[in-house]
N, C-alpha and C. Protein backbone atom coordinates (compact mmCIF):
# COMPACT_ATOMS: atom_id res chain seq x y z
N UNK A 1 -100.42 171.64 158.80
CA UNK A 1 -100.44 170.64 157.73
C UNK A 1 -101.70 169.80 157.84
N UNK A 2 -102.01 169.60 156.49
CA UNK A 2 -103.28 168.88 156.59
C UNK A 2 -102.68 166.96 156.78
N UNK A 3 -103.76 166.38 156.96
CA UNK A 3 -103.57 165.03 157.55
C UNK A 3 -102.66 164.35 156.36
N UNK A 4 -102.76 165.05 154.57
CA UNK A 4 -101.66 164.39 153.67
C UNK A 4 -101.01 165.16 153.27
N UNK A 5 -100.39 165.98 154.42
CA UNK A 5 -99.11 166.40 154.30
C UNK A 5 -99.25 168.32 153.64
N UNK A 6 -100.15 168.30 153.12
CA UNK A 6 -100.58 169.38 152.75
C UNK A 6 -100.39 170.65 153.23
N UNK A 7 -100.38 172.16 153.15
CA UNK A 7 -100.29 173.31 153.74
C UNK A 7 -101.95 173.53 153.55
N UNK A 8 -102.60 173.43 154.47
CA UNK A 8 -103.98 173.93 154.93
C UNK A 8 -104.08 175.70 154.15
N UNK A 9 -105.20 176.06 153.77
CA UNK A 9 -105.25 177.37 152.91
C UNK A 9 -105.05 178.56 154.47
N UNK A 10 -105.57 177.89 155.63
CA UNK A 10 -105.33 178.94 156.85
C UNK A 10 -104.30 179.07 157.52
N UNK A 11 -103.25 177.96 157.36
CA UNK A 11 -101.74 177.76 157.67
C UNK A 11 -100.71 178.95 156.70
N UNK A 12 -101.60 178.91 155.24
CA UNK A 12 -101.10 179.62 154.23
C UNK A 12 -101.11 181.05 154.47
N UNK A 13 -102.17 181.33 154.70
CA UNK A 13 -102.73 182.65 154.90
C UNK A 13 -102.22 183.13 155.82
N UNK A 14 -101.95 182.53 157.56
CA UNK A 14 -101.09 183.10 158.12
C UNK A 14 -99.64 182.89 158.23
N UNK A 15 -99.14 182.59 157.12
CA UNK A 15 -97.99 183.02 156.50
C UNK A 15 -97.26 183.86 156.15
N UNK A 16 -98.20 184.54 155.36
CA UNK A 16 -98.47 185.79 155.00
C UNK A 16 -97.98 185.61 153.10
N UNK A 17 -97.50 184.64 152.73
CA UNK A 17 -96.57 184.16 151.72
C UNK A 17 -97.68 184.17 150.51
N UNK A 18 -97.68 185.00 149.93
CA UNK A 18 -98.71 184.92 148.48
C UNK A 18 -98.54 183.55 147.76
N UNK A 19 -97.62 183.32 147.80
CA UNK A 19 -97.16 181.85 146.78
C UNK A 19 -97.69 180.95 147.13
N UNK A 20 -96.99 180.69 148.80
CA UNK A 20 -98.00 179.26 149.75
C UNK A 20 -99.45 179.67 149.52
N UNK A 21 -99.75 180.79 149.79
CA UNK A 21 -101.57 180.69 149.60
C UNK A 21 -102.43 180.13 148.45
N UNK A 22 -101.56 180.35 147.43
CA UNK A 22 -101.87 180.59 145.93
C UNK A 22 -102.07 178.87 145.66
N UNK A 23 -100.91 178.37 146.36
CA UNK A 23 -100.63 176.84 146.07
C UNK A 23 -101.41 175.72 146.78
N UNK A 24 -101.79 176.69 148.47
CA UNK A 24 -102.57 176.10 148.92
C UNK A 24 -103.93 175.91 148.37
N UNK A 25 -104.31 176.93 147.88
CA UNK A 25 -105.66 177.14 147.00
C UNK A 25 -106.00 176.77 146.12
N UNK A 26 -105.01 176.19 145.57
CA UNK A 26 -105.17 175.30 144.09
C UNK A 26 -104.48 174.34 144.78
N UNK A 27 -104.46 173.61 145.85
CA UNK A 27 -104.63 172.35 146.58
C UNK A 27 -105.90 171.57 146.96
N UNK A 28 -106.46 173.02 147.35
CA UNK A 28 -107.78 172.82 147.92
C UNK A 28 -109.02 172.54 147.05
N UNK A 29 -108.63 173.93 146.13
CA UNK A 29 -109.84 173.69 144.96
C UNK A 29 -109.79 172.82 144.45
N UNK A 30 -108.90 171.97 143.96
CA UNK A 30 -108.57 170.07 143.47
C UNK A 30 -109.49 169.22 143.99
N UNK A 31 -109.53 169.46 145.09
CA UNK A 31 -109.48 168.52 146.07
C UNK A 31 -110.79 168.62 146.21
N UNK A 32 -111.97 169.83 146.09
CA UNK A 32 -113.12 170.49 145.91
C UNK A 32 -113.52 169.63 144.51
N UNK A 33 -112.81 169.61 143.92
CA UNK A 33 -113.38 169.09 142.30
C UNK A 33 -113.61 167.90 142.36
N UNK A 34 -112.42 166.86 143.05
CA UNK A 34 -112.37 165.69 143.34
C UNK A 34 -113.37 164.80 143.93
N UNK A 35 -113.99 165.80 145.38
CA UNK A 35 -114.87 165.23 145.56
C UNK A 35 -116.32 164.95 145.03
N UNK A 36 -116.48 163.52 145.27
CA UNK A 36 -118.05 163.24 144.65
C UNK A 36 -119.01 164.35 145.18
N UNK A 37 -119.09 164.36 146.42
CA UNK A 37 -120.12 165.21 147.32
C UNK A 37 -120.07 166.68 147.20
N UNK A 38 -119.38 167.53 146.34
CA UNK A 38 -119.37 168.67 145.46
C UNK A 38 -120.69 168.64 144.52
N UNK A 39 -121.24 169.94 145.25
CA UNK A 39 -122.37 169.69 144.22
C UNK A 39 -122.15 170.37 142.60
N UNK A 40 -122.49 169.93 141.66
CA UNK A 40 -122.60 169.95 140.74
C UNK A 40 -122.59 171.60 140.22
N UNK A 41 -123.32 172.09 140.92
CA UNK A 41 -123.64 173.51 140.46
C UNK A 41 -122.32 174.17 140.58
N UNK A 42 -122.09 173.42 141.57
CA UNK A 42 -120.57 174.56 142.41
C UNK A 42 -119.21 174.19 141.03
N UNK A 43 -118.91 173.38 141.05
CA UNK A 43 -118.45 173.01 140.01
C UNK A 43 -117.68 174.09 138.71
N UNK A 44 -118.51 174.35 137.87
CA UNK A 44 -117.73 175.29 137.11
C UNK A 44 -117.00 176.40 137.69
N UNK A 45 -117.89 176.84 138.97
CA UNK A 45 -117.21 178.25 139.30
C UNK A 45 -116.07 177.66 139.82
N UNK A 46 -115.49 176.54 140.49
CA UNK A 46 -114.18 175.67 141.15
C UNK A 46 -113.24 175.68 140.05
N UNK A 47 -113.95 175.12 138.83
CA UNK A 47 -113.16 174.87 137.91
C UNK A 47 -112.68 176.39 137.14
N UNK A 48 -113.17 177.06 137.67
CA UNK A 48 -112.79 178.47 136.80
C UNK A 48 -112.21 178.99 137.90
N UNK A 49 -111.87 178.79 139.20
CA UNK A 49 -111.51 179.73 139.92
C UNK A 49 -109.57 179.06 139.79
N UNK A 50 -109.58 177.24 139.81
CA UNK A 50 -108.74 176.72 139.99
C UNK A 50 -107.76 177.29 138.59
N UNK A 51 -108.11 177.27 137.33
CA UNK A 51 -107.87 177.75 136.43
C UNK A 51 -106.89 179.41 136.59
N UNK A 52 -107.73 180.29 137.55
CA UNK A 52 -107.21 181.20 137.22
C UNK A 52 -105.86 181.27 138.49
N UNK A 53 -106.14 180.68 139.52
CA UNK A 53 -105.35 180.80 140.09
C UNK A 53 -103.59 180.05 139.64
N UNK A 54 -104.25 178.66 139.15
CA UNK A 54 -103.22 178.30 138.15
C UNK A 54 -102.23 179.29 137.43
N UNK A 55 -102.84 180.35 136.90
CA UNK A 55 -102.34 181.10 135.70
C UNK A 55 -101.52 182.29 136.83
N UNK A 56 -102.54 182.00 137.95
CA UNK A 56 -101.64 183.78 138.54
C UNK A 56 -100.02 182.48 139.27
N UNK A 57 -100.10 181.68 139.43
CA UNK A 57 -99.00 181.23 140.08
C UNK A 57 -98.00 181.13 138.85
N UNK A 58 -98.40 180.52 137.75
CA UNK A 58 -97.86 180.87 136.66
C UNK A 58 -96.78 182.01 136.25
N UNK A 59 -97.92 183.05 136.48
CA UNK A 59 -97.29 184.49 136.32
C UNK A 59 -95.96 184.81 137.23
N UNK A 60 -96.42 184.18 138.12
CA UNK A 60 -95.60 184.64 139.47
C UNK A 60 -94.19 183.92 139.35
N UNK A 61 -94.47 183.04 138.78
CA UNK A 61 -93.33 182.18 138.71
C UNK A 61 -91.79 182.56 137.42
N UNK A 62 -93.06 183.48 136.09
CA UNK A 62 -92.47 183.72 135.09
C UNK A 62 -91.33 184.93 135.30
N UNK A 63 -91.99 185.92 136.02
CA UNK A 63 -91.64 186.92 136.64
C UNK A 63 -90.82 186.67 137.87
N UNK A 64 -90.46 186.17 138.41
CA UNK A 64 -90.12 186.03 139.74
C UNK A 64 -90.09 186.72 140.73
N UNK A 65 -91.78 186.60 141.13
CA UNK A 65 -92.03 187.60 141.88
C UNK A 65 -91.76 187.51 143.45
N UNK A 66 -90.86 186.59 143.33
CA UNK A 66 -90.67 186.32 145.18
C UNK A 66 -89.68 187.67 145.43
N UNK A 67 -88.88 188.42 144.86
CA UNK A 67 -88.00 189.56 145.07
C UNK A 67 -88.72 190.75 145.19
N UNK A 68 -87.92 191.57 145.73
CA UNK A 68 -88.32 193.60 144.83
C UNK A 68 -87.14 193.68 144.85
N UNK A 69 -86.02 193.03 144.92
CA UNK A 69 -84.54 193.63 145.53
C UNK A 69 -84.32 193.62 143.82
N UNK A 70 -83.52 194.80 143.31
CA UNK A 70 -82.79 195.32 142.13
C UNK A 70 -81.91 193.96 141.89
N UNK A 71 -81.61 193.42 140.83
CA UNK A 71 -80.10 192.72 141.24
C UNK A 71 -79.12 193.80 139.80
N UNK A 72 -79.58 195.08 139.54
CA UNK A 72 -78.96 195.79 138.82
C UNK A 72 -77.60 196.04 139.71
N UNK A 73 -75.94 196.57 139.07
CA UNK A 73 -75.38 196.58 140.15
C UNK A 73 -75.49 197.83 140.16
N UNK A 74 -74.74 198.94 141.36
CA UNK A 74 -74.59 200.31 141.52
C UNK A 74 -73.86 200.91 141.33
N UNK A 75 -74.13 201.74 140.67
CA UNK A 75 -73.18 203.23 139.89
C UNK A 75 -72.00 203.85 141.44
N UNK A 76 -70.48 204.16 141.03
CA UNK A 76 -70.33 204.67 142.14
C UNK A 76 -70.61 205.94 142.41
N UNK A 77 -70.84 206.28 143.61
CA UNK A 77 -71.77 207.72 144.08
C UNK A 77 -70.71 209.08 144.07
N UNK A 78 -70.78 210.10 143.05
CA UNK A 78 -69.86 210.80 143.51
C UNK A 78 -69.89 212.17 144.32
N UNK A 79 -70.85 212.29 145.08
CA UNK A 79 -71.30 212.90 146.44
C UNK A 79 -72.46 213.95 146.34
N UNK A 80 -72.88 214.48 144.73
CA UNK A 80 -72.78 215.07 144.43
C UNK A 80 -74.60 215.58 144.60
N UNK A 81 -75.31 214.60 145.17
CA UNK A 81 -76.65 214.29 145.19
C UNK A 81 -77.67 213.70 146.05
């Protein structure tokens, strides 16, 4: 954890958790934008990276991609296969 409480992007990463990373990263990149001492140039590409990652957590969220498990239920098996 970072000093405000935060999940650090390398705490994330060895997680292994796509989501925490995703969230950490658009913690970070904020926080990249935020600061004054960001140089200027860097800037759009932050703001376009924060953007997209936005959209993939988005996605992830619409979908609910934290599963692979079916929640279809199951046919009963009649031996045959």
């Amino acid at each position: 954890m970072t000093k405000n409480g935060q999940t650090s992007v390398s705490e994330a990463s060895a997680s292994g958790d796509r989501g925490d990373i995703l969230r950490a990263l658009q913690e970070r990149l904020a926080r990249a934008l935020d600061d004054p001492k960001t140089a200027a140039h860097a800037l759009p590409p932050l703001a376009k990276r924060l953007l997209e990652v936005g959209d993939e957590i988005q996605a992830r969220e619409a979908h609910g991609a934290g599963s692979v498990v079916s929640t279809a239920e199951d046919e009963p098996w009649d031996g045959s296969g």
